[in-house]
Protein backbone atom coordinates (compact mmCIF):
# COMPACT_ATOMS: atom_id res chain seq x y z
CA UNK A 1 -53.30 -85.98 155.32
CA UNK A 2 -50.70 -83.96 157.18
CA UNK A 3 -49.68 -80.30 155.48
CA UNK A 4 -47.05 -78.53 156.47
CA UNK A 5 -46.48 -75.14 156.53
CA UNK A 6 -42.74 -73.80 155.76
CA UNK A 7 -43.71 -70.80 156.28
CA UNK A 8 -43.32 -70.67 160.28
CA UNK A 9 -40.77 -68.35 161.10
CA UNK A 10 -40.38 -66.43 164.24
CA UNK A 11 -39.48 -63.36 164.30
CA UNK A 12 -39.01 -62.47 167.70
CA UNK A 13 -39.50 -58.85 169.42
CA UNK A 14 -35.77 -56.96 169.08
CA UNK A 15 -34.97 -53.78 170.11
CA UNK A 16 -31.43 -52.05 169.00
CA UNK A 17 -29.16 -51.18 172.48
CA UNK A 18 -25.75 -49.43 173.04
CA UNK A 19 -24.07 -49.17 176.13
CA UNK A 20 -21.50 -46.54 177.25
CA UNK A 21 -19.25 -47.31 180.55
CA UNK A 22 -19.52 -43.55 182.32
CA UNK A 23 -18.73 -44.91 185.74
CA UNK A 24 -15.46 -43.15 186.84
CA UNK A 25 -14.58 -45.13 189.82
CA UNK A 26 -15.21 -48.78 188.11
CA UNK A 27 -12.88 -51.39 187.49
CA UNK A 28 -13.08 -53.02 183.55
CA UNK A 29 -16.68 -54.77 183.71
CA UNK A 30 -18.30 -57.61 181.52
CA UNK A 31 -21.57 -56.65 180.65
CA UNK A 32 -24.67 -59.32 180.41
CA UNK A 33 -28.17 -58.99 179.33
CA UNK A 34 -29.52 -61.82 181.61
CA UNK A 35 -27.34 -64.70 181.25
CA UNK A 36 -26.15 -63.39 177.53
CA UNK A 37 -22.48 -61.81 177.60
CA UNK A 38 -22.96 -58.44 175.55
CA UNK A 39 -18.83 -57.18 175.74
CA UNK A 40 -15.99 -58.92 173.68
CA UNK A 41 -13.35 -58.01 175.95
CA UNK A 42 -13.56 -55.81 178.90
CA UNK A 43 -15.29 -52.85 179.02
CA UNK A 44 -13.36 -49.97 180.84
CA UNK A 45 -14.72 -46.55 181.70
CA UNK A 46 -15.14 -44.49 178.71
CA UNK A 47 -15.66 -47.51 176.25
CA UNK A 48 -18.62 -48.86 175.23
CA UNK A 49 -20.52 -51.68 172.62
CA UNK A 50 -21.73 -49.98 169.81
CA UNK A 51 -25.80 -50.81 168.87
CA UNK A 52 -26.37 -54.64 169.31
CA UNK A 53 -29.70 -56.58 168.63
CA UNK A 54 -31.26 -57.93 172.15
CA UNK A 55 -34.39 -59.53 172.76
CA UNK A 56 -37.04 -56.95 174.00
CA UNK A 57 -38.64 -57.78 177.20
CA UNK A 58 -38.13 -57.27 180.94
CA UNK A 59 -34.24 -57.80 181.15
CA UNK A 60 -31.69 -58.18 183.50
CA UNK A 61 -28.40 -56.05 183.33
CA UNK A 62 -25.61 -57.53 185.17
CA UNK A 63 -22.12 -56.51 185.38
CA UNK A 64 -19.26 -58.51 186.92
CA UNK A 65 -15.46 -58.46 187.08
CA UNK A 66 -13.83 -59.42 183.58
CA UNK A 67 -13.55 -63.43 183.81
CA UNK A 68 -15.49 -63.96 186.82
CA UNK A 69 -19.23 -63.84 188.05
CA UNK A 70 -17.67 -61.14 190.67
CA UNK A 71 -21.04 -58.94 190.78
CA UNK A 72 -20.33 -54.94 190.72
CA UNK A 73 -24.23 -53.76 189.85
CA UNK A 74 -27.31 -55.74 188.36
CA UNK A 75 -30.69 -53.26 187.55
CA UNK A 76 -33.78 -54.55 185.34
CA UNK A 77 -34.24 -53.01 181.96
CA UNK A 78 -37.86 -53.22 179.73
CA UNK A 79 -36.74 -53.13 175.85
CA UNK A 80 -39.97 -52.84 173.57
CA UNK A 81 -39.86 -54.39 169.83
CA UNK A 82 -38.25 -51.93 167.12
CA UNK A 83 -37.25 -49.63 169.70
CA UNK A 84 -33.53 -47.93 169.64
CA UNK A 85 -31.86 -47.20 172.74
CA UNK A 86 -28.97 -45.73 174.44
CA UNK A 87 -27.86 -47.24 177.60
CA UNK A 88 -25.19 -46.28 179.92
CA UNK A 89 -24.00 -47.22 183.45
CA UNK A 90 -23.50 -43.70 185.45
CA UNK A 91 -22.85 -42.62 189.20
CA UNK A 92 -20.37 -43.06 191.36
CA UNK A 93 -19.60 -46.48 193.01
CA UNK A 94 -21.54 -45.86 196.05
CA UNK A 95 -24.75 -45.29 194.11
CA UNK A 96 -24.41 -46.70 190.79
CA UNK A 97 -27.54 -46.53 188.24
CA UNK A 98 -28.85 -47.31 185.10
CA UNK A 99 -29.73 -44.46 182.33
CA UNK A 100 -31.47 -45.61 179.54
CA UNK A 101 -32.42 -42.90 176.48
CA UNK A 102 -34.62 -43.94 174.19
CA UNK A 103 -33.29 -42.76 170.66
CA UNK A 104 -35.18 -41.19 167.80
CA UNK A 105 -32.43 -40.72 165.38
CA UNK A 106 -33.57 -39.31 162.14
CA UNK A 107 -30.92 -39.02 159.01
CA UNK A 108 -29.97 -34.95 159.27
CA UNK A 109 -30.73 -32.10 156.31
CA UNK A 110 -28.52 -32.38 153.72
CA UNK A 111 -24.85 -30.49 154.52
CA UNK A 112 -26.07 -31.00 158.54
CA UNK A 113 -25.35 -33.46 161.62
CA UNK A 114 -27.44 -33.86 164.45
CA UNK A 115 -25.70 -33.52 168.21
CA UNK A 116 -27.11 -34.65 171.56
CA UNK A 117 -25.64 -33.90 174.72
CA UNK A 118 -26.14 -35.95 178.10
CA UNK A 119 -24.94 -34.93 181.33
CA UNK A 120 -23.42 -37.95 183.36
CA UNK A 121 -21.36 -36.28 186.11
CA UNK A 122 -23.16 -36.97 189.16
CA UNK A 123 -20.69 -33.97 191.53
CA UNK A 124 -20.56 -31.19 188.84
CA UNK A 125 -22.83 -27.86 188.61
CA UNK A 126 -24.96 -27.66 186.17
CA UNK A 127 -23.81 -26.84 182.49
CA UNK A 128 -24.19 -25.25 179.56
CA UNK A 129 -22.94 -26.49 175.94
CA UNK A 130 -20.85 -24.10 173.50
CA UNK A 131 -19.08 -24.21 170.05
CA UNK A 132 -15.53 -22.32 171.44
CA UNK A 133 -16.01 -18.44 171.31
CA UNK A 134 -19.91 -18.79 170.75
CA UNK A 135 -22.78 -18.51 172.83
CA UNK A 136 -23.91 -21.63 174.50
CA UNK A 137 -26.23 -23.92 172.29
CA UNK A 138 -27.51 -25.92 174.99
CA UNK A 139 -27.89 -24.72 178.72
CA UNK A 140 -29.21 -25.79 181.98
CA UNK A 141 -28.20 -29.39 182.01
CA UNK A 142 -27.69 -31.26 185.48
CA UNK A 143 -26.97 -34.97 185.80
CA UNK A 144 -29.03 -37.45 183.86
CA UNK A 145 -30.75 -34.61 182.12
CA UNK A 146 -29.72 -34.75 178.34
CA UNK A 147 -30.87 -32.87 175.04
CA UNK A 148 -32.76 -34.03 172.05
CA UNK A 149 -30.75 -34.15 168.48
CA UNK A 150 -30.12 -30.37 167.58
CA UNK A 151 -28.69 -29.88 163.29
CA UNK A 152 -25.45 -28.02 163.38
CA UNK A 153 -23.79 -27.50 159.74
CA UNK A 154 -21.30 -30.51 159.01
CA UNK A 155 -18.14 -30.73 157.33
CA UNK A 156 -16.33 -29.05 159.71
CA UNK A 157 -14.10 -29.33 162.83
CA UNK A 158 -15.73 -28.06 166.33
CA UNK A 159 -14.25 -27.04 169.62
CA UNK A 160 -16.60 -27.68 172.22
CA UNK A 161 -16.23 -26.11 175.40
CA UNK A 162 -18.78 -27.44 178.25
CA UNK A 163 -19.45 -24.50 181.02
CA UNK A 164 -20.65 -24.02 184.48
CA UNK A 165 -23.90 -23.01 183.96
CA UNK A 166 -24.53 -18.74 183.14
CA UNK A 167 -20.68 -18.42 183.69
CA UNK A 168 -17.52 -18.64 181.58
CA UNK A 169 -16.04 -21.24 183.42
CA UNK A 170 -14.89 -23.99 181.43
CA UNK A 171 -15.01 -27.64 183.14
CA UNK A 172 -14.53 -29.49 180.22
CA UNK A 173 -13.10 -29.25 177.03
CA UNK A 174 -13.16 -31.61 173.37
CA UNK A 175 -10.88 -30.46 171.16
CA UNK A 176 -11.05 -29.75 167.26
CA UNK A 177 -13.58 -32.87 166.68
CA UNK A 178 -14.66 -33.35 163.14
CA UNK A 179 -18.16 -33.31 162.48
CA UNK A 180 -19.37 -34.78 158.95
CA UNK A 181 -22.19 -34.07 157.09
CA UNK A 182 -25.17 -36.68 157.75
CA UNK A 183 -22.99 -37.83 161.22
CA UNK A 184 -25.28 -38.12 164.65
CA UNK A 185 -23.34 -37.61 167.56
CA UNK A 186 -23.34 -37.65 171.01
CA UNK A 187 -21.19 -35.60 174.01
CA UNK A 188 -21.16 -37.34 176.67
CA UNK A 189 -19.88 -35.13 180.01
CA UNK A 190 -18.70 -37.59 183.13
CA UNK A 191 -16.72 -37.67 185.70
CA UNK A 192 -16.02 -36.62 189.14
CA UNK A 193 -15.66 -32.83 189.65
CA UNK A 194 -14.08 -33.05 192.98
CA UNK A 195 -11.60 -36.33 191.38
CA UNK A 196 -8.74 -36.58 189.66
């Protein structure tokens, strides 16, 4: 007598992965997660793939010209199963890296969002994070250092001015962004200081 069981499914281990391009000096890329293509079309800097399901285990990120197996940077990533994570490709050309946050969003207080900030200009000072005309929120901050997810009220429209740090020098600026009530957000500050 043979039985089968229908009930075999696997279910294998999957983590949850973004990617943000904050490479300045990098042509469009394709991005792969071992011989899987992530990217629909190119991915230029300042773009990115919003949260995708991939396979969590010791993986391979490669990146190559649009079209072609042209390799610009290849690192190893470890995903682990259920995990969320935010991954982005930082540094200049010369000495390109990998940063990979691990996230632990949580759904915000009612009538609040939750706002991260990550530093990803490898040439700047460090900074400090304000709301326009306020004190700075979040200080300190050098490159690759970012903050956990701080509530701010929602609903509202923010000018957010990011400083060099303990001065009023303002090297960055975003502009009358709309924050909604239960939104997570994240600024993201790249570039080179000393480029264009």
């Amino acid at each position: 007598v043979l039985l089968k069981d229908k009930n075999n499914n696997y279910n294998p281990p999957i983590a949850l992965v973004s990617f943000f391009q904050a490479a300045p000096d990098d042509p469009a890329l394709d991005f792969y997660l071992d011989n899987n293509k992530v990217n629909w079309g190119p991915i230029n800097y300042g773009d990115g793939v919003d949260y995708f399901r991939a396979f969590a285990s010791k993986r391979a990120a490669n990146f190559y010209l649009p079209s072609t197996m042209d390799s610009q940077f290849s690192d190893t990533l470890s995903f682990k199963d259920g995990n969320i994570y935010s991954l982005f490709l930082a540094g200049p050309k010369t000495h390109q890296e990998l940063v990979l946050l691990n996230d632990t969003v949580e759904k915000p207080a009612s009538g609040r969002a939750s706002i991260r900030f990550v530093d990803l200009s490898p040439d700047a000072p460090a900074v400090d994070v304000a709301v326009k005309d306020s004190a700075a929120f979040i200080t300190n901050k050098n490159y690759k250092q970012y903050t956990s997810f701080t509530p701010l009220p929602g609903n509202k429209n923010y000018t957010f001015t990011i400083l060099q740090k303990g001065t009023s020098t303002v090297l960055a600026t975003l502009d009358n962004v709309s924050i909604a009530n239960g939104g997570v957000y994240t600024i993201i500050f790249t570039g080179l200081s000393a480029g264009t």
